[in-house]
N, C-alpha and C. Protein backbone atom coordinates (compact mmCIF):
# COMPACT_ATOMS: atom_id res chain seq x y z
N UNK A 1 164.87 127.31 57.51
CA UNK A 1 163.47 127.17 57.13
C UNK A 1 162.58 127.58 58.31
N UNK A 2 161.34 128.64 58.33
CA UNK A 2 160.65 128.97 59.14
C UNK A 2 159.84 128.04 59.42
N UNK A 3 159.40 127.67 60.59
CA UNK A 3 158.29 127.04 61.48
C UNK A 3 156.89 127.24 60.87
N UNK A 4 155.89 126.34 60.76
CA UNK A 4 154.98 127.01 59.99
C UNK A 4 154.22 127.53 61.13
N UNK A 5 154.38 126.86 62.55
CA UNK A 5 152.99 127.96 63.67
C UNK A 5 154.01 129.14 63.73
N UNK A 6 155.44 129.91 63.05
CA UNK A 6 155.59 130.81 63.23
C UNK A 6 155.03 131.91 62.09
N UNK A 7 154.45 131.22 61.08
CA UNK A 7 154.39 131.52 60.08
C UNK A 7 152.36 132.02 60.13
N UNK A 8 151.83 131.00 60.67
CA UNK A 8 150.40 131.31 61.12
C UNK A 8 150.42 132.55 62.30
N UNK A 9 151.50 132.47 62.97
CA UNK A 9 151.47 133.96 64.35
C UNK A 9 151.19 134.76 63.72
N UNK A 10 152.10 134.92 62.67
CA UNK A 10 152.84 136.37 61.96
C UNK A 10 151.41 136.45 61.23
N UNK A 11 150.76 135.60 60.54
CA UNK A 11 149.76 136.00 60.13
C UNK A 11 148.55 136.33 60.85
N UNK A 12 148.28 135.75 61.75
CA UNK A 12 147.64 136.56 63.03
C UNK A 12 147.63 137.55 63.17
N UNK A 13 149.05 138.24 63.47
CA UNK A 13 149.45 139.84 64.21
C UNK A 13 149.04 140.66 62.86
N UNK A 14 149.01 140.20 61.36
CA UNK A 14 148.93 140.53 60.54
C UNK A 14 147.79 141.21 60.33
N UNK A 15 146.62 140.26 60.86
CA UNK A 15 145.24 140.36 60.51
C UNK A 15 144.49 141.63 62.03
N UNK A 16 145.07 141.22 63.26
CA UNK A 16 145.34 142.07 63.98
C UNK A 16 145.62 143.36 63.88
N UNK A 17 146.94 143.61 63.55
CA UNK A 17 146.78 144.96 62.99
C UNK A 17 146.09 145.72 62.14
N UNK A 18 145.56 144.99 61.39
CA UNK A 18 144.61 145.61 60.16
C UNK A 18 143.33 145.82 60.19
N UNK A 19 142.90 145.15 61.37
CA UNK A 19 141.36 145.04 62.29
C UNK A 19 141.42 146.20 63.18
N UNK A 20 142.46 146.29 63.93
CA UNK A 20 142.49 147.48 64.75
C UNK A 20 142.88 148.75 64.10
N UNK A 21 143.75 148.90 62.74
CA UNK A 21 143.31 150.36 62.45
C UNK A 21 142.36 150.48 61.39
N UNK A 22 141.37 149.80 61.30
CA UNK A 22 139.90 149.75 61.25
C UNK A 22 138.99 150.47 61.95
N UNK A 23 139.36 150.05 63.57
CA UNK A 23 138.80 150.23 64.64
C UNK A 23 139.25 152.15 64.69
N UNK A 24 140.57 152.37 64.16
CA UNK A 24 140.87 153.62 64.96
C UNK A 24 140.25 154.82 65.04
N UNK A 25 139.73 155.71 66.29
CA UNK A 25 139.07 156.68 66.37
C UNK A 25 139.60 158.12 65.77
N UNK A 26 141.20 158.57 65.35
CA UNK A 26 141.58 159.10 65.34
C UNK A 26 143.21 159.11 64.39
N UNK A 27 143.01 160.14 63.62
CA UNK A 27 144.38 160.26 62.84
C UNK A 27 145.35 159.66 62.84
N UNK A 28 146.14 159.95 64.50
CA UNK A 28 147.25 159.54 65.21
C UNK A 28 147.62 158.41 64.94
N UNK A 29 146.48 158.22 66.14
CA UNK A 29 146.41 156.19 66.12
C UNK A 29 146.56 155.84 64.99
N UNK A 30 145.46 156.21 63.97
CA UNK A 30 145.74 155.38 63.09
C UNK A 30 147.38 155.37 62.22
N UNK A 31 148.11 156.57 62.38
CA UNK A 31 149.29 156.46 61.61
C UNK A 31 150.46 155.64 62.80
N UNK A 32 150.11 155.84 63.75
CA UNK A 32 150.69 155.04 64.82
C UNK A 32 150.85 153.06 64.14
N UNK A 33 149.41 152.82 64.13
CA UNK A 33 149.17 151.40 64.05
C UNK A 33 150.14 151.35 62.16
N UNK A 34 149.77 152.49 61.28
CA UNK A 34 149.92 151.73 60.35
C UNK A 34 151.91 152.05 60.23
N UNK A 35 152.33 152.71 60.86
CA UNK A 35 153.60 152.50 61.16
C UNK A 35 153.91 150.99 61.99
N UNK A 36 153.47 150.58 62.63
CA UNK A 36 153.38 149.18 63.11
C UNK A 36 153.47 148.17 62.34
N UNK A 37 152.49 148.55 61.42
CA UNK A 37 152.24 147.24 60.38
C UNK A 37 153.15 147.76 59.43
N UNK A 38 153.92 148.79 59.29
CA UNK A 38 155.06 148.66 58.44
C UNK A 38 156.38 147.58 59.01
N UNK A 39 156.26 147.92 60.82
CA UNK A 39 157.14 147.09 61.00
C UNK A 39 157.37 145.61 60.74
N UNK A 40 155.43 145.42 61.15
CA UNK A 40 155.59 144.16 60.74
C UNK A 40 155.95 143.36 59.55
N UNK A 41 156.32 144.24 58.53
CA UNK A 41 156.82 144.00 56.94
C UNK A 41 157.89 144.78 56.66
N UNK A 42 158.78 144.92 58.09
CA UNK A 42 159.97 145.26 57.24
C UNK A 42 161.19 144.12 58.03
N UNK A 43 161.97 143.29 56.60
CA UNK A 43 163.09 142.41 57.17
C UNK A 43 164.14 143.25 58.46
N UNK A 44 164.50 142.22 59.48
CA UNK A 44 165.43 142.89 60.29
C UNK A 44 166.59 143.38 59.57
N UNK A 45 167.01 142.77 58.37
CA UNK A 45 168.13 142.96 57.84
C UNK A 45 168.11 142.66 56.55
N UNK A 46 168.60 143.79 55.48
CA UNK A 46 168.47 143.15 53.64
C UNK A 46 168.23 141.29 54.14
N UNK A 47 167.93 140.74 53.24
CA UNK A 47 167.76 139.57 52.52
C UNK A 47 167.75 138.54 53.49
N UNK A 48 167.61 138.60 54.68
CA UNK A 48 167.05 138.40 55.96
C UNK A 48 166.60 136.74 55.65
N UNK A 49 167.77 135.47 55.37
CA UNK A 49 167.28 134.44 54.62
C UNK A 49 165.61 133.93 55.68
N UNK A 50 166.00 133.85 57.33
CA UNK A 50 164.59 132.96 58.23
C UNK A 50 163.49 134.41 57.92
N UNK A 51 163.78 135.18 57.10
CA UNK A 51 162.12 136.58 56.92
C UNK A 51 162.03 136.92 58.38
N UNK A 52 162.84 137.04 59.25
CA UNK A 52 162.62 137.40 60.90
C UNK A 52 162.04 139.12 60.29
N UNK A 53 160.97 139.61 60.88
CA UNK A 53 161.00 140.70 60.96
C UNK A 53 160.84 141.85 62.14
N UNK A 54 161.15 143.36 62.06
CA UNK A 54 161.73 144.12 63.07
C UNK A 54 160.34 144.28 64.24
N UNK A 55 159.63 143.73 63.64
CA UNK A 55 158.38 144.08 64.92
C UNK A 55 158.36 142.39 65.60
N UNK A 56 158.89 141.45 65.24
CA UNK A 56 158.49 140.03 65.74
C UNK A 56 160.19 140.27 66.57
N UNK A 57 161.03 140.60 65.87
CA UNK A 57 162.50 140.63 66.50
C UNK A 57 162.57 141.47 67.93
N UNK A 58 162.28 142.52 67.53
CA UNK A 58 161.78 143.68 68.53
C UNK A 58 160.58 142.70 69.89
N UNK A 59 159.99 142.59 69.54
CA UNK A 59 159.18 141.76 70.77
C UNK A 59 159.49 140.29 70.98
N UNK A 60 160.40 139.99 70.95
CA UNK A 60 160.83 138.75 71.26
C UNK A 60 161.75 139.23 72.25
N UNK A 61 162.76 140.08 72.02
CA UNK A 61 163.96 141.12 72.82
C UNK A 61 163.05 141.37 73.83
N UNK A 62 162.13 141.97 74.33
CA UNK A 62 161.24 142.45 74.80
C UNK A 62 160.77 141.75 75.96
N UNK A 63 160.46 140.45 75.28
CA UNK A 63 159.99 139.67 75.90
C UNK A 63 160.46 138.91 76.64
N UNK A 64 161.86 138.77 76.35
CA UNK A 64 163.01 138.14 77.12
C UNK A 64 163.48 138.86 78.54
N UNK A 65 163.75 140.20 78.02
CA UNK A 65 164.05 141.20 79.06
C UNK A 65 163.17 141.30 80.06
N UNK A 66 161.90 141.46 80.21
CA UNK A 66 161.23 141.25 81.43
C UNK A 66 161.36 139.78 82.02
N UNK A 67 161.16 138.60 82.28
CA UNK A 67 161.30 137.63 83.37
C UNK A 67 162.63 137.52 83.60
N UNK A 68 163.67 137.83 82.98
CA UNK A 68 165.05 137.80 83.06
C UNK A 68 165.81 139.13 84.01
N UNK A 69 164.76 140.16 83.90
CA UNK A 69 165.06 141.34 85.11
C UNK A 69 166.21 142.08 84.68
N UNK A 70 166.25 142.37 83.35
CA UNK A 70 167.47 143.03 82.54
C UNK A 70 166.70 144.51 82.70
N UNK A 71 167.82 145.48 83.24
CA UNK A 71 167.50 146.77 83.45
C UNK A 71 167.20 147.21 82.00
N UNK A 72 166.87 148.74 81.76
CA UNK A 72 167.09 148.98 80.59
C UNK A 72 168.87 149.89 80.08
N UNK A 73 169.33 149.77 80.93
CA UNK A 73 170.39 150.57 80.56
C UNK A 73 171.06 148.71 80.11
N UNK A 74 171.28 147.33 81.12
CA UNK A 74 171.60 146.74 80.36
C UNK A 74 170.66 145.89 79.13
N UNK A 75 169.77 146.19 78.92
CA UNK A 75 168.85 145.97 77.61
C UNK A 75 169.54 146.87 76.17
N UNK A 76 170.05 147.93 76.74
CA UNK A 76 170.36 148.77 75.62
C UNK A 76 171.46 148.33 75.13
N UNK A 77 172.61 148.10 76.12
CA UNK A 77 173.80 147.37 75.89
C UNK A 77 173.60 145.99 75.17
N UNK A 78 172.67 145.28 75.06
CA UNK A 78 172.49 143.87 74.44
C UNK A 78 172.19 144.19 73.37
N UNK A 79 171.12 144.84 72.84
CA UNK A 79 170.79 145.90 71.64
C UNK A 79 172.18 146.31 70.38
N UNK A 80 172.51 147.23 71.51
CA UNK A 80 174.11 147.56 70.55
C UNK A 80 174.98 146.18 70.22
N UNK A 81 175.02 145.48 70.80
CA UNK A 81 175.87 143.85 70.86
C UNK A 81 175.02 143.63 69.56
N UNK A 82 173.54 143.27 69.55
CA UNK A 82 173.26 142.52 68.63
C UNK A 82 173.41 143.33 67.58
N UNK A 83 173.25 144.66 67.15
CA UNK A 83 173.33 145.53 65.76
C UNK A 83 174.46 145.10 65.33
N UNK A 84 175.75 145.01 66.41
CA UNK A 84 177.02 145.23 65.55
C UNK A 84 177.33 143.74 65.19
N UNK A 85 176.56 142.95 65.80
CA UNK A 85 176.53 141.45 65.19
C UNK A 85 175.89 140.66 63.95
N UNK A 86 175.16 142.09 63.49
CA UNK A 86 173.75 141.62 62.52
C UNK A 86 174.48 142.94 61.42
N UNK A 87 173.96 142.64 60.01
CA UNK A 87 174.74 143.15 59.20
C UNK A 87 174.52 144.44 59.40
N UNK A 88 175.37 145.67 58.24
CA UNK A 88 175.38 147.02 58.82
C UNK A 88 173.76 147.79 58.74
N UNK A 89 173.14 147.33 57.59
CA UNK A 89 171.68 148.34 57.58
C UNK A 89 171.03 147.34 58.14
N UNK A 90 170.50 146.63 59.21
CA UNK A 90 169.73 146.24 60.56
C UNK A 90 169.21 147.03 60.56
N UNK A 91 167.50 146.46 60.93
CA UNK A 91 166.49 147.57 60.97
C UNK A 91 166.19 147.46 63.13
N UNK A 92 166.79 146.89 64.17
CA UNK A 92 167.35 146.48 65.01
C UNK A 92 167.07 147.72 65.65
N UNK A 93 165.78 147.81 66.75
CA UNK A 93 166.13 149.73 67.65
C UNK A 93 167.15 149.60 68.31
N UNK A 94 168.00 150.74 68.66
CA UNK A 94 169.28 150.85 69.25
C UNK A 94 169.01 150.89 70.76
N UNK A 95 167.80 150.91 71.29
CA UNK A 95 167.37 151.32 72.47
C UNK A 95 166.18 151.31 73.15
N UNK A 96 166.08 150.73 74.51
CA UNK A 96 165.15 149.80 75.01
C UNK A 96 163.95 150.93 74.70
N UNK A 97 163.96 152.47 74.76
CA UNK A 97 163.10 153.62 74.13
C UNK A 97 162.59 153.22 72.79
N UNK A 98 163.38 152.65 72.02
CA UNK A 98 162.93 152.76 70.74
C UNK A 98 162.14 151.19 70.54
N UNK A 99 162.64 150.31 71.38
CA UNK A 99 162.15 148.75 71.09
C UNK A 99 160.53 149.05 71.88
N UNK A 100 160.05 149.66 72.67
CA UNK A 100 159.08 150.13 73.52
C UNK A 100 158.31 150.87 71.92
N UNK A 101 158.84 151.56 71.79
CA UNK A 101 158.39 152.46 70.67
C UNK A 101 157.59 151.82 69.64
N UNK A 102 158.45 150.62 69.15
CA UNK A 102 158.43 149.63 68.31
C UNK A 102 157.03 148.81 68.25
N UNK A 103 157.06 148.17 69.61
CA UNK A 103 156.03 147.25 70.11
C UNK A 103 154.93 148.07 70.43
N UNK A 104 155.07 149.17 70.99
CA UNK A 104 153.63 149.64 72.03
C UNK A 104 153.47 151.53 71.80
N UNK A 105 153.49 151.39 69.92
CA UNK A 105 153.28 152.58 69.71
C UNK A 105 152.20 153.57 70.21
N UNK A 106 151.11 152.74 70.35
CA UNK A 106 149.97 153.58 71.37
C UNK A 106 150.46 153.93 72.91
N UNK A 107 151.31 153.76 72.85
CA UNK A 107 151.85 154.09 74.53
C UNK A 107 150.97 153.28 75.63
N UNK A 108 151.16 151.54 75.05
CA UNK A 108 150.43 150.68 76.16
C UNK A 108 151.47 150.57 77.23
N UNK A 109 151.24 150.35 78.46
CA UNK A 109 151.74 150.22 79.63
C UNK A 109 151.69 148.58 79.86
N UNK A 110 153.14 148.05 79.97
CA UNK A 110 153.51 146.91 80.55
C UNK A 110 152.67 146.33 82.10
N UNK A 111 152.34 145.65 82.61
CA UNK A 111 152.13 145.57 84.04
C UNK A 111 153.03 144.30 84.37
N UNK A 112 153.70 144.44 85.05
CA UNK A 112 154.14 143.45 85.91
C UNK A 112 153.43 142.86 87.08
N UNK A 113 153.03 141.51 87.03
CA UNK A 113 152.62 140.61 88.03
C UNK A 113 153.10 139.58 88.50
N UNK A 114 153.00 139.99 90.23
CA UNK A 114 154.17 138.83 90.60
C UNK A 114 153.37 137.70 90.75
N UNK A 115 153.66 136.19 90.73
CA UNK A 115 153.23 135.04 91.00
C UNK A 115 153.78 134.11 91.74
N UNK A 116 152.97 133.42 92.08
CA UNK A 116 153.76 132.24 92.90
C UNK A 116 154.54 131.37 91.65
N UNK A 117 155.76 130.94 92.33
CA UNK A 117 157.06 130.32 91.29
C UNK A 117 156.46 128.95 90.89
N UNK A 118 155.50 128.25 91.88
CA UNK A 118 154.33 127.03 90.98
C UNK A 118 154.19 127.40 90.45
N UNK A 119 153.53 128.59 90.19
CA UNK A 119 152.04 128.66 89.44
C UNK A 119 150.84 128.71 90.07
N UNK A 120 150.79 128.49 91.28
CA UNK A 120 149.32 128.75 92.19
C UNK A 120 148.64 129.41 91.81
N UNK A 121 149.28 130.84 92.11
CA UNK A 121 148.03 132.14 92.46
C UNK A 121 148.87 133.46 91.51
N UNK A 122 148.16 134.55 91.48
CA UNK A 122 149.26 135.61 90.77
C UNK A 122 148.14 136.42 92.11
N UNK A 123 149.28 137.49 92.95
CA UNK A 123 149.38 138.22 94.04
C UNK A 123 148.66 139.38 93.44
N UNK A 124 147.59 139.30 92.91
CA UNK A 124 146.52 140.65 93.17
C UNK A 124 145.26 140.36 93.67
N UNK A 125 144.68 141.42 93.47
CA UNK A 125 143.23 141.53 94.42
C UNK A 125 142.98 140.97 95.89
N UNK A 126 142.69 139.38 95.70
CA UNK A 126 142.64 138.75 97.27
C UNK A 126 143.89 138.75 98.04
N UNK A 127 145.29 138.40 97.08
CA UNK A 127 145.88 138.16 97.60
C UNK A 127 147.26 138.97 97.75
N UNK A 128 146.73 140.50 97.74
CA UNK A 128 147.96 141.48 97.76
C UNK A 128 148.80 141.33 99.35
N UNK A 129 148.15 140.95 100.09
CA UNK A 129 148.86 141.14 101.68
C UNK A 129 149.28 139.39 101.94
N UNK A 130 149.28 138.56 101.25
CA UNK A 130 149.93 137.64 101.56
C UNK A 130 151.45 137.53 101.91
N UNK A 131 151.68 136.56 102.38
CA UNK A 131 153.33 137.04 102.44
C UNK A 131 153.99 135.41 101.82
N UNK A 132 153.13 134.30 101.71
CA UNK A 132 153.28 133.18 100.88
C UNK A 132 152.27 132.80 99.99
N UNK A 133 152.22 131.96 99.35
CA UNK A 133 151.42 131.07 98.58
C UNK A 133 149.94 130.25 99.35
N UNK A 134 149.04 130.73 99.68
CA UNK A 134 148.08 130.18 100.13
C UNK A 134 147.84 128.19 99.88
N UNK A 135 148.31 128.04 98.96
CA UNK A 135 148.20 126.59 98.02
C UNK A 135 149.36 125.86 98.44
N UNK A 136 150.49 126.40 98.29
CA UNK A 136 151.91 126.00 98.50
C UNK A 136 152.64 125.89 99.67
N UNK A 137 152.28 127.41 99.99
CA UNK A 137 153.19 127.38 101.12
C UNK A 137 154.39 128.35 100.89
N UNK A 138 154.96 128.66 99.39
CA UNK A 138 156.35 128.91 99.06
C UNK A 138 155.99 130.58 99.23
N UNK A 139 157.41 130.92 99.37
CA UNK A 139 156.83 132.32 100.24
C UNK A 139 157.36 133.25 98.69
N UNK A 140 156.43 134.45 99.00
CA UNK A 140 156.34 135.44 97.57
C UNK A 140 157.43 135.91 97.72
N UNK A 141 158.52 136.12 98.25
CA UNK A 141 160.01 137.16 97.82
C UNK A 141 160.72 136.35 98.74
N UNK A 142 161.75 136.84 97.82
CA UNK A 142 163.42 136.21 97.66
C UNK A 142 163.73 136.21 99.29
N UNK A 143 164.60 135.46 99.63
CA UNK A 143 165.02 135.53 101.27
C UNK A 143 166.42 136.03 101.08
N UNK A 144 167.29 137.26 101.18
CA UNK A 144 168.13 137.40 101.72
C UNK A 144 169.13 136.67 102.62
N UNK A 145 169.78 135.74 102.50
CA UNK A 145 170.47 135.03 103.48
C UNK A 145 171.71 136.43 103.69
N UNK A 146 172.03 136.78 103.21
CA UNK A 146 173.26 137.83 103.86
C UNK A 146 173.11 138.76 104.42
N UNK A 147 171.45 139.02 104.75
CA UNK A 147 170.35 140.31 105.47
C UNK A 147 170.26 139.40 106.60
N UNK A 148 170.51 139.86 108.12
CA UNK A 148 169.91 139.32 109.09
C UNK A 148 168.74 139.63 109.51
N UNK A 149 168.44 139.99 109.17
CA UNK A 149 167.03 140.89 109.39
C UNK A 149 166.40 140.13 108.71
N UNK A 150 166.50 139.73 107.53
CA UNK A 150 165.62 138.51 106.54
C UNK A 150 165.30 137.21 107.09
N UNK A 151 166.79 136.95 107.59
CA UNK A 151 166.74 135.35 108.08
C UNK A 151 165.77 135.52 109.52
N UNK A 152 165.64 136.45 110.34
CA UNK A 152 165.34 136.76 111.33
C UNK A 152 163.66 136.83 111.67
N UNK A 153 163.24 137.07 110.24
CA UNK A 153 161.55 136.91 110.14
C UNK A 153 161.38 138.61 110.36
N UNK A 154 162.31 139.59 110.23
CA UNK A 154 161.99 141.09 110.25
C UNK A 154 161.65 141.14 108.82
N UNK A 155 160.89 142.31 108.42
CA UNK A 155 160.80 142.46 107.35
C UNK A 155 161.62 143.16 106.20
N UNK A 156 162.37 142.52 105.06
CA UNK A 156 163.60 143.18 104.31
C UNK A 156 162.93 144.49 104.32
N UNK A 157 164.42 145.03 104.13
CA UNK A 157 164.46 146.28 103.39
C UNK A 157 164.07 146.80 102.64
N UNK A 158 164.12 145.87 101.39
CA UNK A 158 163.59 146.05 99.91
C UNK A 158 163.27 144.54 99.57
N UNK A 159 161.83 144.25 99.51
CA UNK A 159 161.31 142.95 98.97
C UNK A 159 161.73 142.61 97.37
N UNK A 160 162.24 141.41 96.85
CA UNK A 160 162.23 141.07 95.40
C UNK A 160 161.41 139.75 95.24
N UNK A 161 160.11 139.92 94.71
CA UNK A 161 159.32 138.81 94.67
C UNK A 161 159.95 137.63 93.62
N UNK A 162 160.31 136.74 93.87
CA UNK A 162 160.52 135.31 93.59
C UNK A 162 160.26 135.29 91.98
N UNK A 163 159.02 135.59 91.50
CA UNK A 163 158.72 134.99 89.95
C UNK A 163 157.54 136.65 89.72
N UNK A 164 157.65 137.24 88.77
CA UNK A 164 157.46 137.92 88.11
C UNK A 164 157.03 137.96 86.99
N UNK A 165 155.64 138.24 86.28
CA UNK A 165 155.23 137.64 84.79
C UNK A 165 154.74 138.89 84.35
């Protein structure tokens, strides 16, 4: 049985989509968006008993894969796992290209922003040259313990900031 605030989202994104290719200036877009809103009405799979569909399935995958730091070559590999796990006509993109495709047919651009792992601050504008948490204290990237150079207070090689949103 579906959730009913999943059931009010879906109707959200619903009303969403249909407002914005309203809005659209141009042909494209608009067959862009209304391919979208097909997704959003097509089951992931025949008879699909929870109605999950390929544009809510598709961005949930999506959504997972970024704070979790899943490349896309292994995103694609999880992809194929789940098709061959989900019955044979899965409407399921085979590929982190096509799940992109899926979600951000206008060709929107993701941004990644790093943050402090509280929650303090998120590291733009004032605070691009910090090297910790102004509030906290907790420092913005990962410490290398097997880099001596890290433990050493030199600066890594290659920084990996701590929390990522």
């Amino acid at each position: 049985m579906r959730d009913t605030d999943d059931e009010d989202n879906t109707d959200v994104l619903a009303q969403m989509l249909h407002d914005a290719k309203e809005d659209c200036d141009n042909e494209r877009d608009w067959k862009k968006l209304e391919h979208m809103l097909e997704d959003h009405r097509t089951l992931l799979y025949p008879d699909c008993k929870e109605g999950h569909k390929k544009l809510w399935g598709t961005s949930e995958l999506l959504q997972w894969k970024v704070p979790n730091g899943v490349s896309d070559k292994g995103f694609n590999e999880l992809l194929m796992l789940i098709k061959k796990l989900l019955l044979e006509s899965n409407k399921l993109p085979s590929t982190t290209y096509e799940a992109k495709d899926v979600v951000c047919p206008l060709g929107l651009e993701v941004q990644k922003i790093h943050s402090c792992p509280n929650d303090c601050i998120l590291y733009s504008h004032d605070y691009q040259k910090l090297e910790s948490c102004p509030v906290c204290k907790t420092s913005w990237y990962k410490i290398n313990h097997d880099d001596p150079e890290d433990l050493k207070g030199e600066p890594p090689r290659k920084r990996v900031p701590i929390k990522v949103m």
